[in-house]
Protein backbone atom coordinates (compact mmCIF):
# COMPACT_ATOMS: atom_id res chain seq x y z
CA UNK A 1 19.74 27.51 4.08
CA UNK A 2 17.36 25.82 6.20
CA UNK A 3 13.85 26.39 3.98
CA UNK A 4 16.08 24.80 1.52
CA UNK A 5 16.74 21.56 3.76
CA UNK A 6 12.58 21.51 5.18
CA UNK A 7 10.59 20.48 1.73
CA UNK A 8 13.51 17.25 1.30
CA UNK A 9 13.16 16.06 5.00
CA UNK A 10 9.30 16.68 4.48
CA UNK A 11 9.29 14.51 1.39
CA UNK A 12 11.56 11.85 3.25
CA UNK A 13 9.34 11.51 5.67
CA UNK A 14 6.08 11.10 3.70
CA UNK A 15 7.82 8.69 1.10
CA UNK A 16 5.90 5.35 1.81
CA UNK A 17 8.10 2.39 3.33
CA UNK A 18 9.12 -0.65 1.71
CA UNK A 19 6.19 -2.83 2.54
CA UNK A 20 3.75 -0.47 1.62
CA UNK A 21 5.84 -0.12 -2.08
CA UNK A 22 5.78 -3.80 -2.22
CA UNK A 23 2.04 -4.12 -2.18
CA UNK A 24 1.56 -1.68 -4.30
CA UNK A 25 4.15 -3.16 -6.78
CA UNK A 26 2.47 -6.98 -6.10
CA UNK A 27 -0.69 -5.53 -7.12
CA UNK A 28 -0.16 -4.92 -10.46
CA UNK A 29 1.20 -8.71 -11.41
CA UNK A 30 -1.04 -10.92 -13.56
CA UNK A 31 -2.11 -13.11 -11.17
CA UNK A 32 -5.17 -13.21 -9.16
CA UNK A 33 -4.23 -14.55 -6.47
CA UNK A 34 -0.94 -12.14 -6.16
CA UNK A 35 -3.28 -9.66 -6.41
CA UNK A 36 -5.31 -10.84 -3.67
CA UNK A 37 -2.15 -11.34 -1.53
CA UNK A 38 -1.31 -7.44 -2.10
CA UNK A 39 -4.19 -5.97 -1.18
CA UNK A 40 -5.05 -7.96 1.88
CA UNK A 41 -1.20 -6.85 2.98
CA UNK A 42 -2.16 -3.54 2.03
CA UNK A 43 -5.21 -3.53 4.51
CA UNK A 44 -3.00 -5.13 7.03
CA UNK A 45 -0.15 -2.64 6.65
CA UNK A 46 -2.68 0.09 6.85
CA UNK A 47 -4.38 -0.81 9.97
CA UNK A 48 -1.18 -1.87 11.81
CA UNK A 49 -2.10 -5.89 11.73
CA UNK A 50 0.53 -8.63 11.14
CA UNK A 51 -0.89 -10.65 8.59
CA UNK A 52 1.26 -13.16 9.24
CA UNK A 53 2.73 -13.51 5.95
CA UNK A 54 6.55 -13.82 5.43
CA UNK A 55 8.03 -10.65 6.29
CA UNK A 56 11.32 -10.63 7.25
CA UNK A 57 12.15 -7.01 7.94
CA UNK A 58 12.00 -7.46 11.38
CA UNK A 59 9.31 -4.79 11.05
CA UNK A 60 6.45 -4.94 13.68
CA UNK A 61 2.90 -4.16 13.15
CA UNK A 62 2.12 -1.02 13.39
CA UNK A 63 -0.96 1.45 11.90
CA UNK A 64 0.54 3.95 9.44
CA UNK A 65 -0.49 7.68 9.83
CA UNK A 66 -2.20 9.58 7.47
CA UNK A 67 1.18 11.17 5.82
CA UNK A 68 2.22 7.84 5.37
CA UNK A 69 -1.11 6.35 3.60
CA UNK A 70 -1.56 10.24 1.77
CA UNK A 71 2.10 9.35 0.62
CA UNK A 72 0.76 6.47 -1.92
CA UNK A 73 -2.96 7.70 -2.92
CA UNK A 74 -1.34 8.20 -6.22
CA UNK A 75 -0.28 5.16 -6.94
CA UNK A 76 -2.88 3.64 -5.36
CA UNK A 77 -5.55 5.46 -7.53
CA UNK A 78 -3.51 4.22 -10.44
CA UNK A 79 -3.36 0.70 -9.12
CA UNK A 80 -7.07 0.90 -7.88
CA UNK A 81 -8.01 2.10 -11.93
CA UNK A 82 -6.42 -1.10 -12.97
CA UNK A 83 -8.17 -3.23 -10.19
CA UNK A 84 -11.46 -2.21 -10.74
CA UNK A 85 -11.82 -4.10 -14.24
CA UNK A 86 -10.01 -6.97 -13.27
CA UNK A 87 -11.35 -10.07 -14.53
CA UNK A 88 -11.51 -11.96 -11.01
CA UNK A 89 -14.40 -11.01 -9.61
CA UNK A 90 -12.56 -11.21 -5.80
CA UNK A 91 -10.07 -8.63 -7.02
CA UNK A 92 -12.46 -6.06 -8.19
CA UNK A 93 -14.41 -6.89 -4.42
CA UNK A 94 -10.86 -6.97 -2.64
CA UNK A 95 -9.77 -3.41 -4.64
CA UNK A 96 -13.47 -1.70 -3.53
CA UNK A 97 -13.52 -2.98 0.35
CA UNK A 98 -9.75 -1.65 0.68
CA UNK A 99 -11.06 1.67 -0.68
CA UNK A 100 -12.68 1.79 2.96
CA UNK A 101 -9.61 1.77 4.74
């Protein structure tokens, strides 16, 4: 019974949180400048910066681990796909310096 209970609580734990969703989510809106917005939250999410913007979670700053940031690389390579051939220039530069994270 417990082997059945380990792969959920595994999974719970390495589903992203709702900022990182959000981002994610915010990235793939029409806008350029949304875009822009998502993936500089993304980067500051990542590295565990407050960016300031208007969060109101309650949620402090903190870096995410590497579960936590393998959690989305799916979506993210989907998202990043997209990016990449935007037709902002500063998105496509935005999506390939948050590749570095």
């Amino acid at each position: 019974a417990s082997s059945s209970s380990s792969p959920s609580s595994s999974a719970a734990m390495s589903e992203p949180d709702d900022a990182l969703q959000r981002a994610l989510r915010s990235m793939l809106k029409r806008d350029a400048a949304t875009k822009l917005k998502a993936l500089k939250e993304l980067a500051d999410i990542a590295l565990g910066r407050d960016g300031g913007g208007d969060r109101t979670d309650g949620g402090g700053a903190r870096a995410r681990g590497a579960e936590e940031l393998a959690a989305i690389l799916p979506r993210w390579t989907r998202a990043f796909r997209r990016l990449r051939l935007d037709d902002a220039h500063a998105v496509r530069v935005a999506a390939a310096r948050a590749t570095r994270i």
